[in-house]
N, C-alpha and C. Protein backbone atom coordinates (compact mmCIF):
# COMPACT_ATOMS: atom_id res chain seq x y z
N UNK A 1 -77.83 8.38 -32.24
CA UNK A 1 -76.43 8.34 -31.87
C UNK A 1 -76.35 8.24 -30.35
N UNK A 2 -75.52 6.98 -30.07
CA UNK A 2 -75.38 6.98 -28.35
C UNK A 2 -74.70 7.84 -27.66
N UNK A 3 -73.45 8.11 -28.79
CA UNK A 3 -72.51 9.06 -27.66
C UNK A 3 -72.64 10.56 -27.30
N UNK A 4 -71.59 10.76 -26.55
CA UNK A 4 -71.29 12.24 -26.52
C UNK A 4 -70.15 13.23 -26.82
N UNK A 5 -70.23 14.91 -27.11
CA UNK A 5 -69.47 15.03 -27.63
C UNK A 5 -68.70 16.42 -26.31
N UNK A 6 -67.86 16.06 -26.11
CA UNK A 6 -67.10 17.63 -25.12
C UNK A 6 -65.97 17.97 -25.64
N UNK A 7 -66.39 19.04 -26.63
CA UNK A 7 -65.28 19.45 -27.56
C UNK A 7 -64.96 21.08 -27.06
N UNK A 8 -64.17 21.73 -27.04
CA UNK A 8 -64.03 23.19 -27.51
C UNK A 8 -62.89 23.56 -27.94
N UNK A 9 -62.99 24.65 -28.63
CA UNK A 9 -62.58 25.35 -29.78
C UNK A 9 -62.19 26.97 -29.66
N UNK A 10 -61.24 27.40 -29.42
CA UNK A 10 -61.05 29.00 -29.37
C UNK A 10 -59.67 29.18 -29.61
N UNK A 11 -59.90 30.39 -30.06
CA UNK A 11 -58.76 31.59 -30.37
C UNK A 11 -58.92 32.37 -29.25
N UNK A 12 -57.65 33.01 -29.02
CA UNK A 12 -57.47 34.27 -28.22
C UNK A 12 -56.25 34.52 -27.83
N UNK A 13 -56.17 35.34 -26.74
CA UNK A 13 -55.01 35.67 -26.69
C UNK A 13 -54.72 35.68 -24.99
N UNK A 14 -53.50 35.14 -24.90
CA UNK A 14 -53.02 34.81 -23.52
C UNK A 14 -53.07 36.23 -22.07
N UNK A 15 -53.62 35.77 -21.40
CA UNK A 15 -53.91 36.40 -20.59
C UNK A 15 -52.85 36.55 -19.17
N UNK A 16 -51.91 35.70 -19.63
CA UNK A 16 -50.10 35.81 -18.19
C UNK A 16 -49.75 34.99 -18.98
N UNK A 17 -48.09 34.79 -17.97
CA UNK A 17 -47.78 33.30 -18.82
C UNK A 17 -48.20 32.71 -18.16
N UNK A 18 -47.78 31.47 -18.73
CA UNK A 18 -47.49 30.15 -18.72
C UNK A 18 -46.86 29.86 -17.27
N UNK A 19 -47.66 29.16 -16.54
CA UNK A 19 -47.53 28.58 -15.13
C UNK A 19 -47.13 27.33 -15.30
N UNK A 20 -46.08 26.47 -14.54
CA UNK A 20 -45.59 25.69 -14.90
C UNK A 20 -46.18 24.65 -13.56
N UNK A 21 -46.50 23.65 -13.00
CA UNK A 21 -46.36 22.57 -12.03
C UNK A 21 -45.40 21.61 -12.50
N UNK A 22 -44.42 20.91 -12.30
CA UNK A 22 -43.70 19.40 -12.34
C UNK A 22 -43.82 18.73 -10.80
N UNK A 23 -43.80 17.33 -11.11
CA UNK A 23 -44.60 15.97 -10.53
C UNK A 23 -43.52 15.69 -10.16
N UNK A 24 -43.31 14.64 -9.42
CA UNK A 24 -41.97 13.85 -8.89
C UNK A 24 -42.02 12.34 -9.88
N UNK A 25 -42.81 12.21 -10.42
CA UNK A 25 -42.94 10.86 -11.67
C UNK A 25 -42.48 11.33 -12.90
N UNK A 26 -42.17 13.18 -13.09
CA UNK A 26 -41.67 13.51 -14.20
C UNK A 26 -42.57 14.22 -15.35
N UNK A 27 -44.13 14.37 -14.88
CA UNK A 27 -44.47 15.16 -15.75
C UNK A 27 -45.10 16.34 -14.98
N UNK A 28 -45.56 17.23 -15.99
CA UNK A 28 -46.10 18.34 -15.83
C UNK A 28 -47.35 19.56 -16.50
N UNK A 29 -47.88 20.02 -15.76
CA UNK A 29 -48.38 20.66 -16.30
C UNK A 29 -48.97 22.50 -16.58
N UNK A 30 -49.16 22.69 -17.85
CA UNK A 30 -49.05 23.91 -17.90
C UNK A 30 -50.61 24.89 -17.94
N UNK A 31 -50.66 26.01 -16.89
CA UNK A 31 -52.18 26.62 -17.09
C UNK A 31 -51.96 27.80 -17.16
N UNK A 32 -52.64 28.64 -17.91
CA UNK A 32 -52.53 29.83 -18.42
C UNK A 32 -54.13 30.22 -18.92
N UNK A 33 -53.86 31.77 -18.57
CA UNK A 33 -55.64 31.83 -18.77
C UNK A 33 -55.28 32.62 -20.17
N UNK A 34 -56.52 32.44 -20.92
CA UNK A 34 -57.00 32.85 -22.43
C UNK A 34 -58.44 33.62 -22.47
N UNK A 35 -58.12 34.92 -22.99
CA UNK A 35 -59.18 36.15 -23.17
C UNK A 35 -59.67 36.05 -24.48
N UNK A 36 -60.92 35.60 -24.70
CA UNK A 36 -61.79 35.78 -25.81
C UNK A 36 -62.99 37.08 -25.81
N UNK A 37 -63.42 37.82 -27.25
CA UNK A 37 -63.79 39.14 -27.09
C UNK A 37 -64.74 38.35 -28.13
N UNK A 38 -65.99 39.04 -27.84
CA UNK A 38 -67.12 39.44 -28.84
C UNK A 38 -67.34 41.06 -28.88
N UNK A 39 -67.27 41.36 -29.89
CA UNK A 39 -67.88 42.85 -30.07
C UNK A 39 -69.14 43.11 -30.63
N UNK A 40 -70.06 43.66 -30.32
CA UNK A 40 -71.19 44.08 -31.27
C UNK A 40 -71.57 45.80 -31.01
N UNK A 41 -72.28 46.23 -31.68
CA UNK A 41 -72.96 47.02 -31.94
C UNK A 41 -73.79 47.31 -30.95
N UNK A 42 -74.18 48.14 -30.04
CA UNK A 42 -75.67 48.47 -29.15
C UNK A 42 -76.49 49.09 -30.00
N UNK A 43 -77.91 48.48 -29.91
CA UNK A 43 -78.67 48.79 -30.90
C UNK A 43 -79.25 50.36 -30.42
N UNK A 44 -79.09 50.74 -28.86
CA UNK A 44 -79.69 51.52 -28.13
C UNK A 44 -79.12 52.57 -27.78
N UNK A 45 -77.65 52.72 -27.92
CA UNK A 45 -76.61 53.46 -28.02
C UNK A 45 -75.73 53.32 -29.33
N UNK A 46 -75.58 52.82 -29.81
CA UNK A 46 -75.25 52.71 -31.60
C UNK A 46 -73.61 52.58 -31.09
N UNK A 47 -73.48 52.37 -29.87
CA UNK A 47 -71.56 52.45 -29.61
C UNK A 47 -70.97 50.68 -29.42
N UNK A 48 -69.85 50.39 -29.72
CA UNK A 48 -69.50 49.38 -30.34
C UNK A 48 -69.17 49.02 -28.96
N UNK A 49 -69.45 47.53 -28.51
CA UNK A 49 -69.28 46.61 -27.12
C UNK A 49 -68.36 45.77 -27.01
N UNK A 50 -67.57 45.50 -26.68
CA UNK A 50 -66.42 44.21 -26.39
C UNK A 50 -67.13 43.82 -25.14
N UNK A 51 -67.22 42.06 -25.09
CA UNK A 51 -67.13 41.17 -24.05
C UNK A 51 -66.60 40.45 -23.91
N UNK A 52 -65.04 40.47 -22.94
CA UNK A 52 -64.47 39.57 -22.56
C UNK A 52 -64.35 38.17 -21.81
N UNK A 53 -64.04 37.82 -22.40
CA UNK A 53 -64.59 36.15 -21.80
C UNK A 53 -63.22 35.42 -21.22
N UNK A 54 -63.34 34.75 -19.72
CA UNK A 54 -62.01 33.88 -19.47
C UNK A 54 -61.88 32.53 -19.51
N UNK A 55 -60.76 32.04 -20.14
CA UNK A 55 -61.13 30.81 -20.00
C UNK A 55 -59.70 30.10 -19.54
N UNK A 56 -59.97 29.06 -18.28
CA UNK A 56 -58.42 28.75 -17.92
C UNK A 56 -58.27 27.68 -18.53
N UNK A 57 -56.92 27.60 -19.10
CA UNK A 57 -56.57 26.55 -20.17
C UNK A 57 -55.71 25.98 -19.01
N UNK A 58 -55.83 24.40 -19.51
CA UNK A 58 -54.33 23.16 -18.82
C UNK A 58 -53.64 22.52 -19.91
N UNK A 59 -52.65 22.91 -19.98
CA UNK A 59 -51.79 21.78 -20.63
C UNK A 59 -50.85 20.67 -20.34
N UNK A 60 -50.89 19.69 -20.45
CA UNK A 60 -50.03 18.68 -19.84
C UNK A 60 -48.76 18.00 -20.82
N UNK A 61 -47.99 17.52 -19.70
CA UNK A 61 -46.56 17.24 -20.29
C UNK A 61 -45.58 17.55 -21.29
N UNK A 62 -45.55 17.19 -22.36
CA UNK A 62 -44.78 17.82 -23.69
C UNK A 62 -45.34 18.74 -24.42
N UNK A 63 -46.44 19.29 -24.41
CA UNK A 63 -47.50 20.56 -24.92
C UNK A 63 -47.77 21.47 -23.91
N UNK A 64 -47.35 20.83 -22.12
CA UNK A 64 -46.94 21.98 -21.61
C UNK A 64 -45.44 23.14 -21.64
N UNK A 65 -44.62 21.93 -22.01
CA UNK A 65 -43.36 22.86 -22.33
C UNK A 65 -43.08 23.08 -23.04
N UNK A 66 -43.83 22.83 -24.38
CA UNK A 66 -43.51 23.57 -25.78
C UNK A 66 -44.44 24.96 -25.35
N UNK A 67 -45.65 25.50 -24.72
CA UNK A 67 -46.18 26.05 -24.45
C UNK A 67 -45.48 27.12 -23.34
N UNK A 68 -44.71 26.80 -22.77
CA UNK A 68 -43.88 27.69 -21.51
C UNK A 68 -42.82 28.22 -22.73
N UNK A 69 -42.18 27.68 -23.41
CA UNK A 69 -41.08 28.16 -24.77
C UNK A 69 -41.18 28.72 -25.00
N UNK A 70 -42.69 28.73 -25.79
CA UNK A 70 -42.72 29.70 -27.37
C UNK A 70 -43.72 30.43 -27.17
N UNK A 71 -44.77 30.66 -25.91
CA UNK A 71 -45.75 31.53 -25.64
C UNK A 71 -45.66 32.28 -24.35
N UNK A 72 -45.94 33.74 -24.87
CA UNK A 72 -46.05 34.59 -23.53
C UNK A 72 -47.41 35.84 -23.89
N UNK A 73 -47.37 36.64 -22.86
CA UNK A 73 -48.76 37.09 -22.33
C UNK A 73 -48.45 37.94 -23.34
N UNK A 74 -50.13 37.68 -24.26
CA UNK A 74 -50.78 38.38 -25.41
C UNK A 74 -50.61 37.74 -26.71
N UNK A 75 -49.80 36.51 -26.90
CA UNK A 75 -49.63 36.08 -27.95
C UNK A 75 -50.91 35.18 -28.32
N UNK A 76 -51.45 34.98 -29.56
CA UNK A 76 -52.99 34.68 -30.27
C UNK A 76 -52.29 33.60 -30.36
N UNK A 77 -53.35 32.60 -29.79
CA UNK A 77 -53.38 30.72 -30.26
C UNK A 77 -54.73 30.24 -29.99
N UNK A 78 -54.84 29.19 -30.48
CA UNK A 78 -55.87 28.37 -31.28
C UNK A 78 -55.53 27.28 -30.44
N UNK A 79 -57.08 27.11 -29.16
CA UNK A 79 -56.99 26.00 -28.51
C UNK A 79 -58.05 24.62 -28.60
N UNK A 80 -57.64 23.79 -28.57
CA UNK A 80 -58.63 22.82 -28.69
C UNK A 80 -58.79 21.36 -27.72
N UNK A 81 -60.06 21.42 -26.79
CA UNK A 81 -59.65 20.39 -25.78
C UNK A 81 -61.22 20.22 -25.24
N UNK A 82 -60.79 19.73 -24.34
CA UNK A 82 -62.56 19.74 -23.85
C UNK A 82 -62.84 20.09 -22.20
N UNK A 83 -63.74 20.57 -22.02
CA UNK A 83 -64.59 20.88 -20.77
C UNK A 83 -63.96 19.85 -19.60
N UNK A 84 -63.55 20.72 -18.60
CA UNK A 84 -63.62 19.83 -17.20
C UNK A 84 -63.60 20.64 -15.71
N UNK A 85 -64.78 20.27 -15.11
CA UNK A 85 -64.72 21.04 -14.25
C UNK A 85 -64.25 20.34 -12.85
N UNK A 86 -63.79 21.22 -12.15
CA UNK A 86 -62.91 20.50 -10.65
C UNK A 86 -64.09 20.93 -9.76
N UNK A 87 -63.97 19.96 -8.50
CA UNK A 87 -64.79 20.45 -7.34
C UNK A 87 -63.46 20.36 -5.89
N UNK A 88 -63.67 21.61 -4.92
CA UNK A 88 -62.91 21.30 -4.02
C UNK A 88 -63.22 22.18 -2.76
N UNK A 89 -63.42 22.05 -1.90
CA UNK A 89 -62.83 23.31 -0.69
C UNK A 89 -62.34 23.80 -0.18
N UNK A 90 -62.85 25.18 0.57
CA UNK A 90 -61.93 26.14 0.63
C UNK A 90 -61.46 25.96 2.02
N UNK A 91 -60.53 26.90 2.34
CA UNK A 91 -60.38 27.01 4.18
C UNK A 91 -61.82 27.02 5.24
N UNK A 92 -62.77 27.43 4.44
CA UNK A 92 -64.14 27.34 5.46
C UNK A 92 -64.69 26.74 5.25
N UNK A 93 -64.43 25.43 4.86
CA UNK A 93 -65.38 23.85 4.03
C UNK A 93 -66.38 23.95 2.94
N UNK A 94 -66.37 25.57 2.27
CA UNK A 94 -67.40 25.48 1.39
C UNK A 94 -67.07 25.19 0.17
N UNK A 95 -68.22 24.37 -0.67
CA UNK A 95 -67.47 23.80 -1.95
C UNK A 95 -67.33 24.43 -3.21
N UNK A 96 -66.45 24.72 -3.62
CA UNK A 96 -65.58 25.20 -5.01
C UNK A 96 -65.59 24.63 -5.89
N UNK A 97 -66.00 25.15 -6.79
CA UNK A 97 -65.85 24.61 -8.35
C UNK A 97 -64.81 25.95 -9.33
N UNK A 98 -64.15 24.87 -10.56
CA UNK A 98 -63.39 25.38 -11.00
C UNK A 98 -63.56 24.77 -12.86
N UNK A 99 -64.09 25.76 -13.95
CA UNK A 99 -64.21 25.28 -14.79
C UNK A 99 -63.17 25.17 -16.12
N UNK A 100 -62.07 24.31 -16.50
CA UNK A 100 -60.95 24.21 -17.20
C UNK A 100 -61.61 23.57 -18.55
N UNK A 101 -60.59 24.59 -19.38
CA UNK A 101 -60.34 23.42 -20.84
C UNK A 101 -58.78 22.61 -20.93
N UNK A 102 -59.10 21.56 -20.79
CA UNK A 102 -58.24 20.56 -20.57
C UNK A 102 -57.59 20.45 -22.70
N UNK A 103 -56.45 21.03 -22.49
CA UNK A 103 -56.36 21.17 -23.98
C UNK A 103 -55.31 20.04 -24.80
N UNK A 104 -55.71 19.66 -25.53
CA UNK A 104 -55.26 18.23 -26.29
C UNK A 104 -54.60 18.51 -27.51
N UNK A 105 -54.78 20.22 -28.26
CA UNK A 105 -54.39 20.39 -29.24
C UNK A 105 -54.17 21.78 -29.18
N UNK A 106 -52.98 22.28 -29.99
CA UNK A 106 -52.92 24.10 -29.95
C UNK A 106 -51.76 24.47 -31.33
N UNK A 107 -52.20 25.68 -31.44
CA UNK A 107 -51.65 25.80 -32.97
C UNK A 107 -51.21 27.60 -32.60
N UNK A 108 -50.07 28.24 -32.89
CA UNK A 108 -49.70 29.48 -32.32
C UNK A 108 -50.14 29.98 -33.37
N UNK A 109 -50.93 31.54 -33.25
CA UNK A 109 -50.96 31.85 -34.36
C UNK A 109 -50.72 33.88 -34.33
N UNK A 110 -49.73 33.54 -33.74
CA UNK A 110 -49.23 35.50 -33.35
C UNK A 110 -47.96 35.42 -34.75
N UNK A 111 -48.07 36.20 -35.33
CA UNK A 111 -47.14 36.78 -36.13
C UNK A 111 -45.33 36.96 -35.47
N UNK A 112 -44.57 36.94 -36.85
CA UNK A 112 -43.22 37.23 -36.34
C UNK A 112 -43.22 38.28 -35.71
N UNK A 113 -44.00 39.17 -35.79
CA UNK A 113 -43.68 40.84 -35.07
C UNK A 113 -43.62 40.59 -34.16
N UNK A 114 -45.41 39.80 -33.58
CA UNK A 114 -45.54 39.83 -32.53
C UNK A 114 -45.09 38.93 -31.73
N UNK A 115 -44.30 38.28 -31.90
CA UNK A 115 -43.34 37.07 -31.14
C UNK A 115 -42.42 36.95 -31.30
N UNK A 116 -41.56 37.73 -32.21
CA UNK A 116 -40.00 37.99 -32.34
C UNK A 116 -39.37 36.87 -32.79
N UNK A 117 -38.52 36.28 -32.05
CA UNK A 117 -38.05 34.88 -32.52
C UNK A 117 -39.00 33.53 -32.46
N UNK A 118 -39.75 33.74 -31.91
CA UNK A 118 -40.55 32.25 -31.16
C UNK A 118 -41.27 31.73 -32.23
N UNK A 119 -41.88 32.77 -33.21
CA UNK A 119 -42.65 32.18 -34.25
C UNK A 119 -41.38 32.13 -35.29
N UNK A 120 -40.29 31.90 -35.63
CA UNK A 120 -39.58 31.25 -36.64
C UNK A 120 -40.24 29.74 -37.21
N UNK A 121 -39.77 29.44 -36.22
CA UNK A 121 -40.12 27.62 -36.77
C UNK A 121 -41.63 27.58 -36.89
N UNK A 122 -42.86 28.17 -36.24
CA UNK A 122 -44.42 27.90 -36.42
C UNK A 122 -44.25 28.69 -38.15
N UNK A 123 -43.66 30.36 -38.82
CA UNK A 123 -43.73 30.49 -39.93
C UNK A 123 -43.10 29.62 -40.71
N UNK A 124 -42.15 28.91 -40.10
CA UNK A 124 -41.48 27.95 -41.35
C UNK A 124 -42.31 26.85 -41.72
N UNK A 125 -42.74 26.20 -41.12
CA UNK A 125 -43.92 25.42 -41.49
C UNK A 125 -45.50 25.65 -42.03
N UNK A 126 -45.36 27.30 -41.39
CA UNK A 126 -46.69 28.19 -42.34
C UNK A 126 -46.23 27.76 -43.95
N UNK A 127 -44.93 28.42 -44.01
CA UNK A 127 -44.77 28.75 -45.22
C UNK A 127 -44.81 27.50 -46.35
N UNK A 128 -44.39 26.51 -45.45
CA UNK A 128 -44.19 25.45 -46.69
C UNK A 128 -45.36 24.93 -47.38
N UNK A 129 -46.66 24.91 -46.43
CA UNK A 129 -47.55 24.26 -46.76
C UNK A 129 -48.48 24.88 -47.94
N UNK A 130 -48.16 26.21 -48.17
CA UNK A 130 -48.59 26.88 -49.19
C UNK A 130 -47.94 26.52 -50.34
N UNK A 131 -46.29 26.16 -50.47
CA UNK A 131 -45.95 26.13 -51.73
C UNK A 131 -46.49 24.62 -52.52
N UNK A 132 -46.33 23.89 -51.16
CA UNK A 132 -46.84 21.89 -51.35
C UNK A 132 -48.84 22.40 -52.15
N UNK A 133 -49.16 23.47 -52.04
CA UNK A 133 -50.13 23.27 -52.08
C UNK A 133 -50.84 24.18 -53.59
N UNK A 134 -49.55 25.38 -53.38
CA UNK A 134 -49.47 25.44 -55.10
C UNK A 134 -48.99 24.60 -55.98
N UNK A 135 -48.33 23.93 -55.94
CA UNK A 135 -47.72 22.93 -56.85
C UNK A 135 -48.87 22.14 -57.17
N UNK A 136 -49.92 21.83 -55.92
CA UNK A 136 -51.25 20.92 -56.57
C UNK A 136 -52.46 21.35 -57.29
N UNK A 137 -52.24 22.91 -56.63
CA UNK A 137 -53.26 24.18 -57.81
C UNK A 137 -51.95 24.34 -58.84
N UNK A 138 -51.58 24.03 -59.91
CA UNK A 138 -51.27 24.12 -61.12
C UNK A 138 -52.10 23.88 -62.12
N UNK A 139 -52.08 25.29 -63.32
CA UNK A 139 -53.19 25.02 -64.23
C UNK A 139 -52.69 23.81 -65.01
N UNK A 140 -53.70 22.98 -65.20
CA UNK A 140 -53.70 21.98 -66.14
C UNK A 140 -53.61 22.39 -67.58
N UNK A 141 -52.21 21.89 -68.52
CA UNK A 141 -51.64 22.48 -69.49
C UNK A 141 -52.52 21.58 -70.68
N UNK A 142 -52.82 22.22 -71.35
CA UNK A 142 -53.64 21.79 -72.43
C UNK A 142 -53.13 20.45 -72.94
N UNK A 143 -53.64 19.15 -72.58
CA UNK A 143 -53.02 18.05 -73.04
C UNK A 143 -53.95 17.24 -73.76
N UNK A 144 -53.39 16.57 -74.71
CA UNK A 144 -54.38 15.99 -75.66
C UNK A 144 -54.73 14.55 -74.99
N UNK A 145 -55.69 14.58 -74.91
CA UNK A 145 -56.43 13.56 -74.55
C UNK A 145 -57.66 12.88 -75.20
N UNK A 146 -58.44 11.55 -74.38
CA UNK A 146 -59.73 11.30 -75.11
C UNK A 146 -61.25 11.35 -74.70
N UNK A 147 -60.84 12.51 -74.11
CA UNK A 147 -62.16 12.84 -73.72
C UNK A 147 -63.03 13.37 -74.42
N UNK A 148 -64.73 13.10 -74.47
CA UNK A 148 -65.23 13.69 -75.72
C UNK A 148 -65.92 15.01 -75.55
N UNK A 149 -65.62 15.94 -74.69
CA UNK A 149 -65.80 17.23 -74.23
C UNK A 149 -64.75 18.30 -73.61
């Protein structure tokens, strides 16, 4: 295979809001940092570990302002975009790097509690896709047919 792949993938939960930039051409974009946790076990102390992880998310134009709307600091979403890192300097010419997930796709996934009104419309569309999807799990009603088993 020739190509390559710069994908990522996370859940977590918002770490501020939603920072807004707008352009003078009319678009914009949105960055907000996202806290991911691993927990394990110490094998050496038997006491349970969280490691927090940061990751600064960008969103651009119409997924940045659905994102300034309906998300604020601590609400759980599901990001998906890929790796990009910036290079730049500082006031003393030394060079800076800055590592972003440039995000292309996002799915909210904080509960009505925990988002009050904002998740209305993300549960209304939870909800439907379950019933579209019982209707296709229906037991098959004993029908006579010609099958020989």
């Amino acid at each position: 295979m020739s190509g390559t792949l710069n994908k990522v993938m996370l859940i977590g939960h918002l770490g501020d809001e939603v920072k807004m930039h707008y352009f003078e051409g009319g678009g914009c974009v949105g960055r907000f940092p996202l806290a991911t946790n691993e927990t394990y076990v110490s094998k050496q102390t038997n006491d349970r570990v969280t490691n927090t992880e940061w990751h600064n998310i960008v969103v651009r134009n119409k997924g940045a302002e659905i994102c300034e709307k309906y998300l604020s600091k601590g609400d759980k979403v599901y990001i998906e975009g890929r790796l990009k890192t910036r290079k730049w300097q500082d006031d003393s010419g030394n060079d800076r790097y800055s590592t972003e997930i440039q995000c292309n796709e996002f799915t909210f996934l904080s509960t009505k509690k925990e988002s009050g009104n904002n998740a209305n419309t993300v549960n209304e569309s939870v909800e439907q896709k379950p019933k579209a999807a019982q209707e296709t799990n229906k037991p098959i009603e004993d029908a006579k047919d010609d099958l020989p088993f």
